[in-house]
N, C-alpha and C. Protein backbone atom coordinates (compact mmCIF):
# COMPACT_ATOMS: atom_id res chain seq x y z
N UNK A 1 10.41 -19.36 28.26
CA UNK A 1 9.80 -18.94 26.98
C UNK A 1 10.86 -18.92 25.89
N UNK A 2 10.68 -20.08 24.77
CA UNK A 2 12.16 -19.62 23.78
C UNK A 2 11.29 -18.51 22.82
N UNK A 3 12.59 -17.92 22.15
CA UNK A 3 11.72 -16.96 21.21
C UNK A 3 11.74 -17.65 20.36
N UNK A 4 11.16 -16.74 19.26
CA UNK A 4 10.24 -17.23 18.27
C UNK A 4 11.00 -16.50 16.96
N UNK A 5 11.04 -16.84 15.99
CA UNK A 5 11.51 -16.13 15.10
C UNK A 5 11.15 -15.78 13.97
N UNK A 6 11.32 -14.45 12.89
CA UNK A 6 10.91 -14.55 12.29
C UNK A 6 11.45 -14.04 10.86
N UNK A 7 11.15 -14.45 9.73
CA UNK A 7 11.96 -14.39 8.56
C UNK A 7 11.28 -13.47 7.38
N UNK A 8 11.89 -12.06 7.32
CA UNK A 8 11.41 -11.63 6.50
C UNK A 8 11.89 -11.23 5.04
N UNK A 9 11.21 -10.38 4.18
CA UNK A 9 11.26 -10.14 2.93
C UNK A 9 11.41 -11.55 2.30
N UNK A 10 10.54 -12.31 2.52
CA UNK A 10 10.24 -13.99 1.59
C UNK A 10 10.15 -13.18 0.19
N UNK A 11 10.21 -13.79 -1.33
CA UNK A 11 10.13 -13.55 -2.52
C UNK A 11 9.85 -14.60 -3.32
N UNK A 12 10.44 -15.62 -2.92
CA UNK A 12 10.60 -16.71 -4.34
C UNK A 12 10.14 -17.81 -3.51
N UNK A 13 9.64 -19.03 -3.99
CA UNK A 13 9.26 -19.97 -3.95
C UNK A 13 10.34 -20.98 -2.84
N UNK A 14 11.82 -20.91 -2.92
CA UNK A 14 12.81 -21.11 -2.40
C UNK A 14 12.75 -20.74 -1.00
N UNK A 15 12.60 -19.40 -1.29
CA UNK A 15 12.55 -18.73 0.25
C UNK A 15 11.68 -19.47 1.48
N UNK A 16 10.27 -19.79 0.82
CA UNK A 16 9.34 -20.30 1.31
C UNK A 16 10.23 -21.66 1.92
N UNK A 17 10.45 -22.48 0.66
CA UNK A 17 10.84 -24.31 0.97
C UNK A 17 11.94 -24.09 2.55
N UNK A 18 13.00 -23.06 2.63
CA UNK A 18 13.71 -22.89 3.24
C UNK A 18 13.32 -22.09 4.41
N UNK A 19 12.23 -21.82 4.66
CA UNK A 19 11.64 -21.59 6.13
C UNK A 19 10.92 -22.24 6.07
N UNK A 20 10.07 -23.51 5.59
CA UNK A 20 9.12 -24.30 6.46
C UNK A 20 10.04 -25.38 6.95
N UNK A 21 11.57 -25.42 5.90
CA UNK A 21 12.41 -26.88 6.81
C UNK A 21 12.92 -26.15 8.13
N UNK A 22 13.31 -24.96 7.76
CA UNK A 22 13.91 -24.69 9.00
C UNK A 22 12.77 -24.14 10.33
N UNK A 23 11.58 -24.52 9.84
CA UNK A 23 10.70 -24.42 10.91
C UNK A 23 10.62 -22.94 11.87
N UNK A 24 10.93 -22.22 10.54
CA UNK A 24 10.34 -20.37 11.31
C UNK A 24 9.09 -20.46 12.07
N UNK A 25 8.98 -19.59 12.94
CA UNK A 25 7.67 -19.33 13.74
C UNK A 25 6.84 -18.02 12.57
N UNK A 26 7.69 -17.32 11.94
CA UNK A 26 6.59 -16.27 11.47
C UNK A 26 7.28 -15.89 9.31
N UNK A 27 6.60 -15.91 8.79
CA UNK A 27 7.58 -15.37 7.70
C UNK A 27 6.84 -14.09 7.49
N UNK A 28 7.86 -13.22 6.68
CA UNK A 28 7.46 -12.27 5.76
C UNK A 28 6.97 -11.36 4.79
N UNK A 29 5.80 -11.05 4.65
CA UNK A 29 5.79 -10.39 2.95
C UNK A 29 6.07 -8.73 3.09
N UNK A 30 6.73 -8.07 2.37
CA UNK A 30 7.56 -6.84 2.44
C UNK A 30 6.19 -6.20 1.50
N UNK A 31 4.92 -5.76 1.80
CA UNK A 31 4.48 -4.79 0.80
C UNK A 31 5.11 -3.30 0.42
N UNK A 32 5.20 -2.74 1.15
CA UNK A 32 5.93 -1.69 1.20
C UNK A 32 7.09 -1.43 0.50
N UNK A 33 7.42 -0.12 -0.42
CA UNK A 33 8.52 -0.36 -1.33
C UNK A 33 9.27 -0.64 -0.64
N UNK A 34 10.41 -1.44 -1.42
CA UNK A 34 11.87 -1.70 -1.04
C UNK A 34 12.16 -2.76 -1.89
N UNK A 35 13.40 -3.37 -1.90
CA UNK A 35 13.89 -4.27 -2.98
C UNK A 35 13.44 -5.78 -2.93
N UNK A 36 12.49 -5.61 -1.64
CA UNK A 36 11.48 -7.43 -0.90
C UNK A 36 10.69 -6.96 -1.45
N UNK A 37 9.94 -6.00 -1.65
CA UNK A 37 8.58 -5.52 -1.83
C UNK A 37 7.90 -6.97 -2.90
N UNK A 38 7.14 -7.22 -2.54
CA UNK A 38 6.21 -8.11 -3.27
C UNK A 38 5.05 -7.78 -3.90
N UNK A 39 3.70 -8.31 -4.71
CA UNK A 39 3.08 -7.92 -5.06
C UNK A 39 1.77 -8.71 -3.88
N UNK A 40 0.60 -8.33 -4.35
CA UNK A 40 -0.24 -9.26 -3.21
C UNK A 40 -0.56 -10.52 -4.35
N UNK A 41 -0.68 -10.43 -5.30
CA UNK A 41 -0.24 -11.74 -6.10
C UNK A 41 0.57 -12.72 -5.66
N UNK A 42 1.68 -12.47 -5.99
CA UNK A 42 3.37 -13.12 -5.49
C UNK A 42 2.75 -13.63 -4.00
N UNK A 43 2.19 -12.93 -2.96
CA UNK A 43 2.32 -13.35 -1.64
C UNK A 43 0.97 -14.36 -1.32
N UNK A 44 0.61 -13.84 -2.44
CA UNK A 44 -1.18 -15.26 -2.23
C UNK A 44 -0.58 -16.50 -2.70
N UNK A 45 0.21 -16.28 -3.62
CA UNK A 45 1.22 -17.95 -3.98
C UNK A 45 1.68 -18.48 -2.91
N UNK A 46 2.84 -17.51 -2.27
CA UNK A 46 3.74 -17.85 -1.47
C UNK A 46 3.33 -18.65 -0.36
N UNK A 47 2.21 -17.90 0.09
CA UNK A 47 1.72 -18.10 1.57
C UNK A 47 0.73 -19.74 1.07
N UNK A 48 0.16 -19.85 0.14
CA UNK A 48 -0.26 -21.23 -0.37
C UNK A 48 0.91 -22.17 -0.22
N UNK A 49 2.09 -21.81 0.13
CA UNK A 49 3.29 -22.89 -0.17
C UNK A 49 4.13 -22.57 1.60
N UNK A 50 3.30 -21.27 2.28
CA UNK A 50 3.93 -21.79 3.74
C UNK A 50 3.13 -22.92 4.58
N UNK A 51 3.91 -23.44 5.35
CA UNK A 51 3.69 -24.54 6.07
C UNK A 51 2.53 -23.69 7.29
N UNK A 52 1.33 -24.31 6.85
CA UNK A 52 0.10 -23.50 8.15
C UNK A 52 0.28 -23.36 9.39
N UNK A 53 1.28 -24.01 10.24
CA UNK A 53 2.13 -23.69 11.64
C UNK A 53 2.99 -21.64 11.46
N UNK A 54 3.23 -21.50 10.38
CA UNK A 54 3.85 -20.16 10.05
C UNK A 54 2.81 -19.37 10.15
N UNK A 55 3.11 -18.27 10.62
CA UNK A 55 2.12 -17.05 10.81
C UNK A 55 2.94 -16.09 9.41
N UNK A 56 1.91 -15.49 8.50
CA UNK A 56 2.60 -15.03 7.69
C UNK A 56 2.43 -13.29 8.18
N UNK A 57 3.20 -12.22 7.93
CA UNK A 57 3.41 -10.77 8.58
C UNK A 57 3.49 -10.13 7.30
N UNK A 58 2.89 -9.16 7.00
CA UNK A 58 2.64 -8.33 5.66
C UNK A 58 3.53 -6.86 6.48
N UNK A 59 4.62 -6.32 5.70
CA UNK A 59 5.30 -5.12 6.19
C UNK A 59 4.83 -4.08 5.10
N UNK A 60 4.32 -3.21 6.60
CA UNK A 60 3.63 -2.10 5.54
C UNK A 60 4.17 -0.84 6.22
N UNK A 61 4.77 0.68 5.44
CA UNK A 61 4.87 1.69 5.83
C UNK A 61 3.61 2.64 5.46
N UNK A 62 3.51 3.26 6.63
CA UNK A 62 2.17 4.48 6.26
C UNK A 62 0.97 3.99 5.21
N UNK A 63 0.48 2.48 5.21
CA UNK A 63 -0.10 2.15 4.61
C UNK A 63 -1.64 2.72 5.20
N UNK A 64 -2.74 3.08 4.19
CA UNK A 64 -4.37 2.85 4.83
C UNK A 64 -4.77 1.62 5.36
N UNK A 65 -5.49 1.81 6.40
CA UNK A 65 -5.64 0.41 7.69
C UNK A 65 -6.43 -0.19 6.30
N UNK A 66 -7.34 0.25 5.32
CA UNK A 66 -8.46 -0.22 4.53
C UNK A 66 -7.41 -1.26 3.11
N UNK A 67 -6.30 -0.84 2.77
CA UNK A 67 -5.47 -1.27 2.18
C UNK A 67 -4.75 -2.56 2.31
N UNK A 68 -4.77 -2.46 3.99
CA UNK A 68 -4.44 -3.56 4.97
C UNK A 68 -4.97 -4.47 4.82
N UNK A 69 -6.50 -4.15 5.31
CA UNK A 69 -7.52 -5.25 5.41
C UNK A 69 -7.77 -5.97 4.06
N UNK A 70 -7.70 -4.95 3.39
CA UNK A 70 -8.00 -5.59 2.15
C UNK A 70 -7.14 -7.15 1.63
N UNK A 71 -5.66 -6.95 2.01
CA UNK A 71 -4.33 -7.84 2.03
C UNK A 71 -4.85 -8.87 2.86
N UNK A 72 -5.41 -8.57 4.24
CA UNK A 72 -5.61 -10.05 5.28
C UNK A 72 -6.83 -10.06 4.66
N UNK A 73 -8.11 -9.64 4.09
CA UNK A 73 -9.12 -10.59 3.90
C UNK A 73 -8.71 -11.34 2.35
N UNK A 74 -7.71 -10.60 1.51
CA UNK A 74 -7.67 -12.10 0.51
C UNK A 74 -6.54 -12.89 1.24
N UNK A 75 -6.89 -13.17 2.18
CA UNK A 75 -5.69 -14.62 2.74
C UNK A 75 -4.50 -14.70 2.57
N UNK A 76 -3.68 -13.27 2.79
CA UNK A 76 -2.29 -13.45 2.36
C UNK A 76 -1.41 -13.27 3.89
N UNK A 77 -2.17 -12.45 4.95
CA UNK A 77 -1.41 -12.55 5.94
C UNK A 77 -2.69 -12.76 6.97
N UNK A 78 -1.69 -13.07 8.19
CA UNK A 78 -1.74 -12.93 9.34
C UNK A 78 -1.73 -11.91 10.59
N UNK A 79 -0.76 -11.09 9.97
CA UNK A 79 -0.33 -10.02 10.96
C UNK A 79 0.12 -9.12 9.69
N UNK A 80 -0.55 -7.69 10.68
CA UNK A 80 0.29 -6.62 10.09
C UNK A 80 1.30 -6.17 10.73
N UNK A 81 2.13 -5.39 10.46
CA UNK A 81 3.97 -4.96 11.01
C UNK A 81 3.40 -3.12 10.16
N UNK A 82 3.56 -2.23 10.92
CA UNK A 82 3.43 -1.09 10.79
C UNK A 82 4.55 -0.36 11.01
N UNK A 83 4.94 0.04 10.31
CA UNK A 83 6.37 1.24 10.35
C UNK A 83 5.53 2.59 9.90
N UNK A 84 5.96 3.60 10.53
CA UNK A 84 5.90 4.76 10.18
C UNK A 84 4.96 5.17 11.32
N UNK A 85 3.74 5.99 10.94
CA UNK A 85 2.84 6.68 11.73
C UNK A 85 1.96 5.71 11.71
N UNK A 86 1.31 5.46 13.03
CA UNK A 86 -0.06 4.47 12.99
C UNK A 86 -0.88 5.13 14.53
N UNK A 87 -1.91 5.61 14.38
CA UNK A 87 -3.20 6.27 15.58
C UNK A 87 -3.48 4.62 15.64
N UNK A 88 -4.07 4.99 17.24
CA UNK A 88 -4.68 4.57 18.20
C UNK A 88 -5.69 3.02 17.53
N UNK A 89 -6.44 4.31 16.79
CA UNK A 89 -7.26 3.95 15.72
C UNK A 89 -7.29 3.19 14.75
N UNK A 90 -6.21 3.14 13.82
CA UNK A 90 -5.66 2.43 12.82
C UNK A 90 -5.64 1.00 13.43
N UNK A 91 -5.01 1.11 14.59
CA UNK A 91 -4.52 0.13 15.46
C UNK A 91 -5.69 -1.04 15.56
N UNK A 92 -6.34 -0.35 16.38
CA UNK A 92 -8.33 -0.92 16.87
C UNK A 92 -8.53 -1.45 16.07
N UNK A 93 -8.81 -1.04 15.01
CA UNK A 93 -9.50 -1.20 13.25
C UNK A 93 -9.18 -2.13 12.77
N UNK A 94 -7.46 -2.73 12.69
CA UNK A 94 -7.17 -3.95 12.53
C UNK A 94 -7.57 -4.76 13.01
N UNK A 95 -7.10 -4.54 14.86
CA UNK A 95 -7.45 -5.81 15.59
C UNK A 95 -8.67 -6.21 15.53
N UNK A 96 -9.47 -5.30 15.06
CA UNK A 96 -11.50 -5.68 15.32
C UNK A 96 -11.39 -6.16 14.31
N UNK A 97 -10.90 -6.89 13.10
CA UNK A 97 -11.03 -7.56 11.47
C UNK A 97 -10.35 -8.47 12.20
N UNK A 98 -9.49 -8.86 13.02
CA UNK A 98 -8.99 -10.15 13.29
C UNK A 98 -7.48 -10.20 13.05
N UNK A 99 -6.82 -9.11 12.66
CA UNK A 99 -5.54 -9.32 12.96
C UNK A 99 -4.59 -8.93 14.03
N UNK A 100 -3.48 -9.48 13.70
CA UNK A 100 -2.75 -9.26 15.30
C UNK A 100 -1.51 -8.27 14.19
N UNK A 101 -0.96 -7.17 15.14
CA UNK A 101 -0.83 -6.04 14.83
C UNK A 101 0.58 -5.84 15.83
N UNK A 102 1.58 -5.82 14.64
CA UNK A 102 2.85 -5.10 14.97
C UNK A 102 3.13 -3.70 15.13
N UNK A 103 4.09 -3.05 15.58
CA UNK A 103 3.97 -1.72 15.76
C UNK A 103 5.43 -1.42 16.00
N UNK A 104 6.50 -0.86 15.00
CA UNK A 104 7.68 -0.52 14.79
C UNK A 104 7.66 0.46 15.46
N UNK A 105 9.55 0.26 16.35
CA UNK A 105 9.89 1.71 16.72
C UNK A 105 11.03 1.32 16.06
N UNK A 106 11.62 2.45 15.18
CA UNK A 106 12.57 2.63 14.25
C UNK A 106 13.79 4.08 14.66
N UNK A 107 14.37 3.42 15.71
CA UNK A 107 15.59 4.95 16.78
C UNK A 107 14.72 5.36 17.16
N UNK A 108 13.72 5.40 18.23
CA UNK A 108 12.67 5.97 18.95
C UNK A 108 12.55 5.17 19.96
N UNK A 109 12.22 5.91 21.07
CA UNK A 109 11.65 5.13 21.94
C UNK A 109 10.41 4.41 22.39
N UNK A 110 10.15 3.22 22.86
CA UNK A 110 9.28 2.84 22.70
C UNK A 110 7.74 3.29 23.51
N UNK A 111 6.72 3.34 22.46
CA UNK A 111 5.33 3.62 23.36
C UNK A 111 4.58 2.85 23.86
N UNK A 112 4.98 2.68 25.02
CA UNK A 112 3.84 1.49 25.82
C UNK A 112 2.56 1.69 26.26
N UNK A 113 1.99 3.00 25.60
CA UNK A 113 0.56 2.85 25.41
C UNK A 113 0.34 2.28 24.22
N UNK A 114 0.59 1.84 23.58
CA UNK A 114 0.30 1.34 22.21
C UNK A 114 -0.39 0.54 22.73
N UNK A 115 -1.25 -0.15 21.62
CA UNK A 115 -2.31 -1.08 21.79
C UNK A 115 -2.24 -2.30 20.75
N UNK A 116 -0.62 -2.78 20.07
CA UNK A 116 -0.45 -3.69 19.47
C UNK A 116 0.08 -4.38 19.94
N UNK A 117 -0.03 -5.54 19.33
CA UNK A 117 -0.22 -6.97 19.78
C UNK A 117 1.63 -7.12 20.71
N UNK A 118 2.01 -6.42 19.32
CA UNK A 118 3.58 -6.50 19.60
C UNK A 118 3.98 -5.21 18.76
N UNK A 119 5.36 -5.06 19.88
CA UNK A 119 6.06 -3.94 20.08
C UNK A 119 7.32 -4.02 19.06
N UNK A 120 8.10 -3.42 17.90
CA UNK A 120 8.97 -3.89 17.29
C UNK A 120 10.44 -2.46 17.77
N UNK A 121 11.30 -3.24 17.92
CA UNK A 121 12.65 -2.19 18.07
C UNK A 121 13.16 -2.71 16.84
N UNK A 122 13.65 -1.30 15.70
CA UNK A 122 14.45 -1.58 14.86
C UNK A 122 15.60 -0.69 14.67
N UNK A 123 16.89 -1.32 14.31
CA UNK A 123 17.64 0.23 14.18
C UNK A 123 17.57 0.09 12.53
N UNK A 124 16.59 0.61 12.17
CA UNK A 124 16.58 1.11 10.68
C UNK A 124 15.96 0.47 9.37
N UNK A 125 15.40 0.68 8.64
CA UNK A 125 14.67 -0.08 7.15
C UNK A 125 15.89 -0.36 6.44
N UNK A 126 16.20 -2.55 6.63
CA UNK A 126 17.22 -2.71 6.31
C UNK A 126 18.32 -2.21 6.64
N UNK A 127 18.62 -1.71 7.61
CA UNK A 127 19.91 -0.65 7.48
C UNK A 127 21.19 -1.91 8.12
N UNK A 128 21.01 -3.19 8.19
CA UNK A 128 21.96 -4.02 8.61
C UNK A 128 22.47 -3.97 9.56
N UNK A 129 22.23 -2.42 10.53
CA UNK A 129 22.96 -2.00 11.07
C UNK A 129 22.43 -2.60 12.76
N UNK A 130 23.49 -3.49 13.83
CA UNK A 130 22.65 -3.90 14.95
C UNK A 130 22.72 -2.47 16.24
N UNK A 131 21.20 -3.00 16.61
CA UNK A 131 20.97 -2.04 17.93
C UNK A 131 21.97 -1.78 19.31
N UNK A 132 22.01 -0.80 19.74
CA UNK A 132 22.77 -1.01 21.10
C UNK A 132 21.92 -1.64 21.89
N UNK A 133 22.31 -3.53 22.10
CA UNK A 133 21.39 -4.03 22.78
C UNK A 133 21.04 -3.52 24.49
N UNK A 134 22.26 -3.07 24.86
CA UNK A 134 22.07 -2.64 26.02
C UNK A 134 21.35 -1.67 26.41
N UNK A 135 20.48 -0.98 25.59
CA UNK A 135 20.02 0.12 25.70
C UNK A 135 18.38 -0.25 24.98
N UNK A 136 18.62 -1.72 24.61
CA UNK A 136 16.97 -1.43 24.48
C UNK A 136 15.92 -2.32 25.64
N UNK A 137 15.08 -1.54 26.13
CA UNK A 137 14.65 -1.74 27.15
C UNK A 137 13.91 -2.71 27.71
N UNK A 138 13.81 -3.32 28.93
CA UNK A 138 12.93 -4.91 29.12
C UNK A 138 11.33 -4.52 29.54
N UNK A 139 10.48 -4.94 28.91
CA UNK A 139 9.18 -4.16 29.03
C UNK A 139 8.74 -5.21 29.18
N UNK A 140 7.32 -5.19 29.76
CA UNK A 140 6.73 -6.54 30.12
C UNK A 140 5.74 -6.75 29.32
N UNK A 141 5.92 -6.69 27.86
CA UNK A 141 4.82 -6.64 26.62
C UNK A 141 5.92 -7.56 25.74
N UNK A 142 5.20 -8.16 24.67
CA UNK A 142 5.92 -9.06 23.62
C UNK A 142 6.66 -8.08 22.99
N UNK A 143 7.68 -8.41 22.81
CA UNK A 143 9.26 -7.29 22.08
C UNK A 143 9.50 -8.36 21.06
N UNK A 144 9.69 -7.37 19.79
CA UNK A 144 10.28 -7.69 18.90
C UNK A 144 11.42 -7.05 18.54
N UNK A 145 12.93 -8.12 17.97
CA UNK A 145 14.07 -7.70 18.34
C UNK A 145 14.48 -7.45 16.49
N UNK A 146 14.79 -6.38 15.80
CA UNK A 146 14.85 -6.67 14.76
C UNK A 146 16.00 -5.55 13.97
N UNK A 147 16.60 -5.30 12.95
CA UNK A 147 18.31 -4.68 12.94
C UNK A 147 19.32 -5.51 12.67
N UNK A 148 19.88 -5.73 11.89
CA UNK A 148 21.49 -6.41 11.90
C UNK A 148 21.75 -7.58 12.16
N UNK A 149 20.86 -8.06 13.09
CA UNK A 149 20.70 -9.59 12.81
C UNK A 149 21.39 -10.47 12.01
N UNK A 150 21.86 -11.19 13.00
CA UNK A 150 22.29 -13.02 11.56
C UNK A 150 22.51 -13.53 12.29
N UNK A 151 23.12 -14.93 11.64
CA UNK A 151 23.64 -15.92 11.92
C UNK A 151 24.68 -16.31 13.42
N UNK A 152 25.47 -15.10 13.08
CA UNK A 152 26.29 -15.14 14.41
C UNK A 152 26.22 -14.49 15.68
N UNK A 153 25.34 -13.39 15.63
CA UNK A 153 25.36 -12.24 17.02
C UNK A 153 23.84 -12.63 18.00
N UNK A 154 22.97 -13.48 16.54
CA UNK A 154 21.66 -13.85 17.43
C UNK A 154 21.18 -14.24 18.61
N UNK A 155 22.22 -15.21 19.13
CA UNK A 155 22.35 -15.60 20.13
C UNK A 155 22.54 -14.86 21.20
N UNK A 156 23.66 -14.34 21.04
CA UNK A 156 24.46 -12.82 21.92
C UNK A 156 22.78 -12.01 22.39
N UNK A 157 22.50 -11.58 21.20
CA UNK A 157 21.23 -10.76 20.94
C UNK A 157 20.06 -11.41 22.03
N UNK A 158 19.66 -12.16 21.79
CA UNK A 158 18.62 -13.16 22.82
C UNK A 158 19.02 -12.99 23.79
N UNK A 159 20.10 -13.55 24.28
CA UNK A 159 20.76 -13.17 25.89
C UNK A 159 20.37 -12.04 26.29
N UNK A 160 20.76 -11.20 25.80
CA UNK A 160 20.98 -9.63 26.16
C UNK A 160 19.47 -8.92 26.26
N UNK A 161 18.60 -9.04 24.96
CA UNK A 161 17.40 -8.38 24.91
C UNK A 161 16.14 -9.31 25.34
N UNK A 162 16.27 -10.28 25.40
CA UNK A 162 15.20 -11.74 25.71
C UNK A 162 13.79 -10.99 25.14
N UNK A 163 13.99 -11.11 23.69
CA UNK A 163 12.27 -10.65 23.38
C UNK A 163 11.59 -12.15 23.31
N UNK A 164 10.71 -11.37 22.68
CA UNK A 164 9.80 -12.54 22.92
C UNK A 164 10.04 -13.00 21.02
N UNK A 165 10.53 -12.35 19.91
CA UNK A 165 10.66 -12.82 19.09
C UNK A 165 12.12 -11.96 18.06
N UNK A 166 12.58 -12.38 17.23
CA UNK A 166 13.48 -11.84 16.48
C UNK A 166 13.49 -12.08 15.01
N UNK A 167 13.68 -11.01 14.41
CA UNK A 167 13.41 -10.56 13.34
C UNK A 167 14.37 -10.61 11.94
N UNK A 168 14.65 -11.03 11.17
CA UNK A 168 16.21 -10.91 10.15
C UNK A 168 15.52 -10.89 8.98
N UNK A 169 16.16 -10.15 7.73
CA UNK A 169 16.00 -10.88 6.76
C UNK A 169 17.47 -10.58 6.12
N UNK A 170 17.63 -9.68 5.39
CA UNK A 170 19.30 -9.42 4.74
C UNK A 170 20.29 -10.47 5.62
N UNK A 171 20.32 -10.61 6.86
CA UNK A 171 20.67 -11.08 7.45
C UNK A 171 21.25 -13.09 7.12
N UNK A 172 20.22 -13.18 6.63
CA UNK A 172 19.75 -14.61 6.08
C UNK A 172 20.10 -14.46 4.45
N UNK A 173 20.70 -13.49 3.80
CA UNK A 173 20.78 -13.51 2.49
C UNK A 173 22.26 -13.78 1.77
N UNK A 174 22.74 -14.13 0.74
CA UNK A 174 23.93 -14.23 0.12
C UNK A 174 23.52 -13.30 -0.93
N UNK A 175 24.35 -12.29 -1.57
CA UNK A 175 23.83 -12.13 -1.99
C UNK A 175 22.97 -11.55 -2.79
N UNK A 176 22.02 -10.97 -1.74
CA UNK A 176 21.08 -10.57 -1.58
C UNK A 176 19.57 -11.56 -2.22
N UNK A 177 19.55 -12.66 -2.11
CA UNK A 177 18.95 -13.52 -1.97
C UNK A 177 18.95 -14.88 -0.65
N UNK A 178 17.44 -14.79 0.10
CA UNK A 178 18.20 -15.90 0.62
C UNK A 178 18.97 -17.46 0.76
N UNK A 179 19.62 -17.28 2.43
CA UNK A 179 20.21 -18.45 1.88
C UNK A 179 19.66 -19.51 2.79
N UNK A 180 19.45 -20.91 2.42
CA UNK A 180 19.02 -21.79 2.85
C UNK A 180 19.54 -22.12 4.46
N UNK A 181 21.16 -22.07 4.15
CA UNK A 181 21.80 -22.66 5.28
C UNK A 181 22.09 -21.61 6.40
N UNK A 182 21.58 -20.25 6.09
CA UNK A 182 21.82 -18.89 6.73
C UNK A 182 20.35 -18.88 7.95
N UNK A 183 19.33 -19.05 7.01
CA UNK A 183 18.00 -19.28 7.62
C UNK A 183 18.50 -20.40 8.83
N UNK A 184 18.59 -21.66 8.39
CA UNK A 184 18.82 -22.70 9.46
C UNK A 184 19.85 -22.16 10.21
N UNK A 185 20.58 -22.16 10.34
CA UNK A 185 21.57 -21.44 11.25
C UNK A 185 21.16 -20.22 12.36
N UNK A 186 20.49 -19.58 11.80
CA UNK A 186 19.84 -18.28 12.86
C UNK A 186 19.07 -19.03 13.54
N UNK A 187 18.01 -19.89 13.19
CA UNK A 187 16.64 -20.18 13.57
C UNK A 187 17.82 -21.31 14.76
N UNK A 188 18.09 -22.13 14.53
CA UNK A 188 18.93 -23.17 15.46
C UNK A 188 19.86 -21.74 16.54
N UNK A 189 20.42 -21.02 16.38
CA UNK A 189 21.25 -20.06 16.85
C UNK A 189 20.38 -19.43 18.12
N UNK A 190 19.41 -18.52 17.44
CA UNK A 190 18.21 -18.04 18.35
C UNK A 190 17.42 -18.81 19.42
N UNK A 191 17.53 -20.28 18.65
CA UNK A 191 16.42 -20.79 19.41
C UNK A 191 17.14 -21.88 21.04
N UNK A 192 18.63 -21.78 20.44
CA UNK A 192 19.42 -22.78 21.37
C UNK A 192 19.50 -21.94 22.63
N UNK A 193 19.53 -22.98 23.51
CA UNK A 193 19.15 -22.73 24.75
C UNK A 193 20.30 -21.68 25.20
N UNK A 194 21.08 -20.90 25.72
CA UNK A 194 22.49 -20.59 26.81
C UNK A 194 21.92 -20.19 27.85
N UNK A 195 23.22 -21.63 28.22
CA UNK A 195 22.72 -21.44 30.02
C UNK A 195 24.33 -20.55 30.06
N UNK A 196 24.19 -19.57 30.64
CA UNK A 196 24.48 -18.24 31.28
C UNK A 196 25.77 -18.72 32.66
């Protein structure tokens, strides 16, 4: 199974051109404040200009599931990514509208009763900062690997945690915009084979 990767806080038109060459499996839209934060405007463009092989992921904290839906029925994502508090419920509610449903653990351990699609380990909102890979755990559910990430440790990272997908965005930035050749580099990095 190679993983899959995925590129977040997209913004500009650029961002886009530079994950459909480098052939991401998932991109980004950051609703949720922060300095990615987008508008659902901005991301109805964007996602018109990702390559339809991309699954696009709307990042939302403590958002209303109804707020949500509202975002995937005007055609801007694919998946929701939930940070913060999310019931059982919230959960259901999505998946019964048709989306597939992330579920952040942010320094917590993970809940494998959850009922999303996928499981996210992060050490922190943006915090650059990478996880003690050795310590995050092999579960037999889709793991998402996400924290500190880039160009150079990705690989390392895959070895060690084998999720089923990985997560960057600052990571990929100069900056603080991204960078073309940062994107290609992770995505080739992550995705190359090591034989062990």
């Amino acid at each position: 199974m190679m993983v899959k990767v995925k590129i977040c806080g997209l913004m500009r038109e650029a961002d886009v051109i530079a994950v459909n060459a480098a052939e991401a499996d998932y991109a980004g839209f950051v609703f949720a404040p922060s300095r990615h934060q987008v508008s659902l405007e901005t991301a109805l463009k964007l996602k018109s200009l990702v390559d339809p092989s991309i699954k696009t992921v709307g990042v939302f904290v403590n958002e209303s599931p109804d707020d949500i839906l509202a975002i995937y029925q005007a055609g801007a994502i694919d998946v929701a990514q939930l940070h913060g508090k999310s019931t059982p419920e919230e959960i259901q509610k999505l998946q019964a509208a048709g989306l597939e449903v992330i579920q952040v653990f942010e320094r917590q351990s993970i809940d494998l009763t959850s009922q999303a699609d996928f499981l996210m380990v992060d050490s922190g909102k943006g915090s650059g900062q990478l996880l003690n890979l050795k310590q995050v755990p092999h579960i037999d559910r889709p793991l998402i690997l996400a924290g500190g990430l880039s160009p150079e440790n990705v690989s390392r990272a895959v070895q060690i945690v084998q999720p089923a997908i990985v997560d960057v965005s600052s990571g990929v930035e100069t900056n603080g915009v991204k960078d073309a050749d940062k994107i290609s580099r992770f995505i080739k990095n992550a995705k190359e084979e090591v034989l062990l």
